[in-house]
Protein backbone atom coordinates (compact mmCIF):
# COMPACT_ATOMS: atom_id res chain seq x y z
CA UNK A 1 -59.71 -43.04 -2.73
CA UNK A 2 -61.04 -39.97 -0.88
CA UNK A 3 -58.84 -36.68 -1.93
CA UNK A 4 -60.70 -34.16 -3.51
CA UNK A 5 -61.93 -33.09 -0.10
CA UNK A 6 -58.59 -33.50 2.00
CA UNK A 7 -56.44 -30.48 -0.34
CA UNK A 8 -55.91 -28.79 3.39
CA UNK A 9 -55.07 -32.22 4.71
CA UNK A 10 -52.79 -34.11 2.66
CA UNK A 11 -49.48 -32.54 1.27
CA UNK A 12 -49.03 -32.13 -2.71
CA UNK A 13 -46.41 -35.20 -2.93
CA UNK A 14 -49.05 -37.25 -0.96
CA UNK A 15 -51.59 -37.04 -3.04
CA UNK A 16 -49.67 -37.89 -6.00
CA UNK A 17 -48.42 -41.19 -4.05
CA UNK A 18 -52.29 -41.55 -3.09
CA UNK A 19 -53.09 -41.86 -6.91
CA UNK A 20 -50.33 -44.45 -7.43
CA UNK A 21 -51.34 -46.68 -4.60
CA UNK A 22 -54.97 -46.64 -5.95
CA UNK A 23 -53.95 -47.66 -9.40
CA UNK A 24 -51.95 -50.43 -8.03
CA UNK A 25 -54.23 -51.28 -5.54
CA UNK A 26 -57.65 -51.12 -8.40
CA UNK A 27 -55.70 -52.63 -11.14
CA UNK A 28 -53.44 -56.09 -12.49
CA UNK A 29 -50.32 -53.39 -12.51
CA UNK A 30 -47.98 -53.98 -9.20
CA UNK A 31 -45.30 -51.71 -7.72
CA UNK A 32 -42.89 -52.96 -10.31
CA UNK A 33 -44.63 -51.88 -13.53
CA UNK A 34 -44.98 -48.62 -12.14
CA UNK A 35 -41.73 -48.28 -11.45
CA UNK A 36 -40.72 -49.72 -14.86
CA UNK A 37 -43.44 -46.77 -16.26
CA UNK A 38 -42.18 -44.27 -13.87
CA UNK A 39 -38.41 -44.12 -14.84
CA UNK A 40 -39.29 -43.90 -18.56
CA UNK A 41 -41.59 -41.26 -17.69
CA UNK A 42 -38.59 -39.29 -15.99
CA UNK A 43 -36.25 -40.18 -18.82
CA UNK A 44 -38.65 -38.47 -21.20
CA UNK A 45 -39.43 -35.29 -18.90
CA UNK A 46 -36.25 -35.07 -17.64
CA UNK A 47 -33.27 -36.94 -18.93
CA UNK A 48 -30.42 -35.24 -17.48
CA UNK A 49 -31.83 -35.26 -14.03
CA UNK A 50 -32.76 -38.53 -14.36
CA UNK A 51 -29.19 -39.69 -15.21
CA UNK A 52 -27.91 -37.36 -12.58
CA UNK A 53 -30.11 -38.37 -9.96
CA UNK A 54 -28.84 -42.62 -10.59
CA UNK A 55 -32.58 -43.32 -11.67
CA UNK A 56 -31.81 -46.21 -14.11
CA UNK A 57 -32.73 -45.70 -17.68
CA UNK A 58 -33.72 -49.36 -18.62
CA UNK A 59 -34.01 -48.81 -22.22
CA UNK A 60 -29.84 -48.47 -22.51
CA UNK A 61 -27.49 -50.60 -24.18
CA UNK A 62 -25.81 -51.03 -21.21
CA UNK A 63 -29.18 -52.83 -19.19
CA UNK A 64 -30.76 -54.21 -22.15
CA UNK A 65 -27.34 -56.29 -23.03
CA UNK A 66 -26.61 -56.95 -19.93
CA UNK A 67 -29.42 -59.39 -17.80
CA UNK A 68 -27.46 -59.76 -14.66
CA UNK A 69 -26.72 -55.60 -14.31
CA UNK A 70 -30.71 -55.14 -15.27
CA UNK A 71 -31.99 -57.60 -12.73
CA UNK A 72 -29.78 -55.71 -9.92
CA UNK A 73 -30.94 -52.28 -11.64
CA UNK A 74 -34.71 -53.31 -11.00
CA UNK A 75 -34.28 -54.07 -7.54
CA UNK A 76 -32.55 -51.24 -6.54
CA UNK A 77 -35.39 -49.21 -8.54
CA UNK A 78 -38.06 -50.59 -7.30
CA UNK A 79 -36.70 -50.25 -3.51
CA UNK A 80 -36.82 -46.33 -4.29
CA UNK A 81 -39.93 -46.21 -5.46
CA UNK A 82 -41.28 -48.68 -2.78
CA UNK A 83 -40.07 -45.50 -0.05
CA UNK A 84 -41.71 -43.08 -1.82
CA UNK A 85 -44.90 -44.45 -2.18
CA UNK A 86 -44.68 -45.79 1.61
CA UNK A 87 -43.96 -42.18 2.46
CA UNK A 88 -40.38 -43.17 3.81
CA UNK A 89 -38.34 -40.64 1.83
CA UNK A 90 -40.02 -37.18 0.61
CA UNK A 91 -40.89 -37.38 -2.89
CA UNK A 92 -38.06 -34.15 -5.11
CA UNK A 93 -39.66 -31.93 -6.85
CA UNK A 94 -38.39 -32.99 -10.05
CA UNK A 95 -40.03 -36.26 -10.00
CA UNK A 96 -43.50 -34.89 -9.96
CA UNK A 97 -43.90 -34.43 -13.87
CA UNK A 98 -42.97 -37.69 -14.67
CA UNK A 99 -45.12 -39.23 -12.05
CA UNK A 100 -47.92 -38.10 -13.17
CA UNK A 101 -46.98 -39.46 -16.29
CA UNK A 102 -46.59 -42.93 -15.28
CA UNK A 103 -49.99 -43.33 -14.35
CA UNK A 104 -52.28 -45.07 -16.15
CA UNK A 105 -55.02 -42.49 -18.14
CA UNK A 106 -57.73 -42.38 -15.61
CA UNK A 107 -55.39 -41.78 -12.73
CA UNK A 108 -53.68 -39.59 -14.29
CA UNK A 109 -56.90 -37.35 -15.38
CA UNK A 110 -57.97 -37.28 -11.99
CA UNK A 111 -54.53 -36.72 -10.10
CA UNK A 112 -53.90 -33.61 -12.62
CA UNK A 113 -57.59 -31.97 -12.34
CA UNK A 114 -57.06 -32.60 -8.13
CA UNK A 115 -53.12 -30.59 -8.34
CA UNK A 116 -55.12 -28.09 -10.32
CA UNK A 117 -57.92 -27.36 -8.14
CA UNK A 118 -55.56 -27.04 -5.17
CA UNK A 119 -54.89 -23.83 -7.04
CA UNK A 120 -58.79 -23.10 -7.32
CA UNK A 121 -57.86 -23.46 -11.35
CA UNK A 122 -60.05 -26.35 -13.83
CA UNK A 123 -57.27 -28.73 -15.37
CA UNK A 124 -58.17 -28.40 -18.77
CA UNK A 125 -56.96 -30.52 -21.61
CA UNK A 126 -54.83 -29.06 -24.33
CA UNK A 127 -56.56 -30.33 -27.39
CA UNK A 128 -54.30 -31.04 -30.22
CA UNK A 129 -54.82 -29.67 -33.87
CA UNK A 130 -55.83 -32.87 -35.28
CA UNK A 131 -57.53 -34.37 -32.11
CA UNK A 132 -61.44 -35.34 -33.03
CA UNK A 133 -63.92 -32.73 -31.23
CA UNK A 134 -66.34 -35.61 -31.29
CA UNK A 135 -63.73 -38.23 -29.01
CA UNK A 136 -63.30 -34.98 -26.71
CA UNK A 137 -67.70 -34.37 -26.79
CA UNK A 138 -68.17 -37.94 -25.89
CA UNK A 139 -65.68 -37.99 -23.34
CA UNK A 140 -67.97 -34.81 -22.01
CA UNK A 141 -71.11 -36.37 -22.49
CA UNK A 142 -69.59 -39.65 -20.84
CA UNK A 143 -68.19 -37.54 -17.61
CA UNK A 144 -71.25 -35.72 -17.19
CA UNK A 145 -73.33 -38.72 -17.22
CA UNK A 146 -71.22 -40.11 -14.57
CA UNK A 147 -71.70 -36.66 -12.25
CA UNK A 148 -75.50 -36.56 -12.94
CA UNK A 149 -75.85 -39.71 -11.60
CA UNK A 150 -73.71 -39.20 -8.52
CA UNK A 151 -75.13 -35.93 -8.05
CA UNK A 152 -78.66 -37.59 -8.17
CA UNK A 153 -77.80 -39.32 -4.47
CA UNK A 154 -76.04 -36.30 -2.97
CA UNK A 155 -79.34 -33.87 -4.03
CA UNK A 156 -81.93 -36.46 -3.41
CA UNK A 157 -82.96 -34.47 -0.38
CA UNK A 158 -82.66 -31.08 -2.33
CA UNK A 159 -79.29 -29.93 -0.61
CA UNK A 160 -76.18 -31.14 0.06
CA UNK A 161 -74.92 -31.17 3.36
CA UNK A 162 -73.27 -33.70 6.13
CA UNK A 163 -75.21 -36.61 5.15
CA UNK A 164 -73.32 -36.73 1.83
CA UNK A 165 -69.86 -36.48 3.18
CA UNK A 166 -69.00 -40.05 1.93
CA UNK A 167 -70.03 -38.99 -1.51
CA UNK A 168 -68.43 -35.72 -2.01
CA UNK A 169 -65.39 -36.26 -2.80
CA UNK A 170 -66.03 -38.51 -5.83
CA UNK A 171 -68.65 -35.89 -6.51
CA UNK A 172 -65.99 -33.27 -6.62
CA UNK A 173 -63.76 -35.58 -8.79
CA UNK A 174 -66.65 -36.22 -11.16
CA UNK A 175 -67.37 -32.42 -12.09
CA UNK A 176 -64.02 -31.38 -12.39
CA UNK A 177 -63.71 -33.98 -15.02
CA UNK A 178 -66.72 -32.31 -16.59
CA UNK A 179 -65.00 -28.56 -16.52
CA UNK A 180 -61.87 -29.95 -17.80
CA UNK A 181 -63.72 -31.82 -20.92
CA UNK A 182 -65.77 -28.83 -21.08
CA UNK A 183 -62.97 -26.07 -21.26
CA UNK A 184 -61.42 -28.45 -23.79
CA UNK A 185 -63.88 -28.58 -26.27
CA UNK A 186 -64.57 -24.76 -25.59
CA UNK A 187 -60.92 -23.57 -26.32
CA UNK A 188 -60.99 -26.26 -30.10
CA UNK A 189 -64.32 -23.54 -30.74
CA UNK A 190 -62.69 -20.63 -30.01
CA UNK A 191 -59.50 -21.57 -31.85
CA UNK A 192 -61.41 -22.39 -35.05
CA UNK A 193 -63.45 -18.82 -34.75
CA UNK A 194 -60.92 -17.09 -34.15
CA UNK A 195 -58.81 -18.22 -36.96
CA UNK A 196 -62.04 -17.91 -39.52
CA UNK A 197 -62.70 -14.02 -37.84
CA UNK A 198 -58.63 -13.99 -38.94
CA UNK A 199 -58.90 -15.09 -42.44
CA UNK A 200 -62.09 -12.92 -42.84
CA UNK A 201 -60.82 -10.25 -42.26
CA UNK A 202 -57.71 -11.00 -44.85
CA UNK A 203 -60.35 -11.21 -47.33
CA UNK A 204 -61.75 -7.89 -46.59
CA UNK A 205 -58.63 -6.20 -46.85
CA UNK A 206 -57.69 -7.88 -50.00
């Protein structure tokens, strides 16, 4: 799937259907198990709207007790989700959260670092307190190997230019992987010096 390089051509809602139709088309999940993911997404992000909007929460009482009311539930779900990925009916705003969401991890890395850079920003990853720097360095290490060795066929000729069109844009997805694991390890470093330069200087003034 070719979208890093199409940000002028393909709307925001598109791209996020583009990353759902590549996960169902690249993996055992079909249409139905992301549609199953995809409203428990929006009943975490969004609840209300959710309920509001007649997306069907299939973790009630009132679906899980009942087979013949979650069997018609599912259909009806799936028939809305089959239009928006078919581009039939315009994806609302308040979906997009929780369809990111719903995709699987490595569609879901690449779908939020290509809405970032449609902004010219790196989608960095918000590390949390307890996460292991060493998961987050090998994920770095890991990305960067993968964009070294793409970038090794796009700069075999010592520039890059028209003959690598059909390589750029996983190029492009590649090292914005590496700025995003990058600015995540970079922000766990400046957290811990800044909170040492904090408690240093405590000590001083005691």
């Amino acid at each position: 799937m070719n979208t890093s390089n199409l940000r002028h051509i393909l709307s925001r809602d598109q791209v996020l259907v583009a990353y759902a139709s590549d996960q169902i088309a690249r993996t055992s999940l079909s249409q139905d198990d992301f549609a199953q993911s995809l409203s428990r997404a929006l009943y975490d992000k969004c609840p209300e709207k959710a309920a509001e909007k007649d997306v069907p929460d299939f973790e009630s009482e009132l679906l899980r007790c009942n087979v013949g009311e979650f069997v018609k539930a599912t259909g009806r779900w799936l028939k809305r989700v089959q239009r928006l990925l078919s581009g039939d009916q315009e994806m609302p705003a308040w979906m997009e959260e929780g369809w990111v969401a719903a995709l699987e991890p490595d569609w879901r890395e690449r779908c939020l670092l290509e809405l970032a850079s449609r902004y010219d920003l790196v989608g960095a990853r918000a590390s949390a307190a307890d996460a292991c720097p060493v998961g987050a360095f090998a994920q770095l290490v890991t990305r960067l190997g993968q964009a070294i060795e793409l970038g090794s066929e796009v700069l075999a000729d010592g520039k890059i230019d028209a003959a690598d069109l059909p390589h750029l844009p996983e190029f492009i997805a590649r090292l914005l992987a590496v700025e995003s694991r990058a600015c995540e390890l970079r922000r766990k470093a400046e957290n811990e010096l800044a909170a040492n330069a904090g408690a240093q200087a405590l000590s001083l003034v005691r």
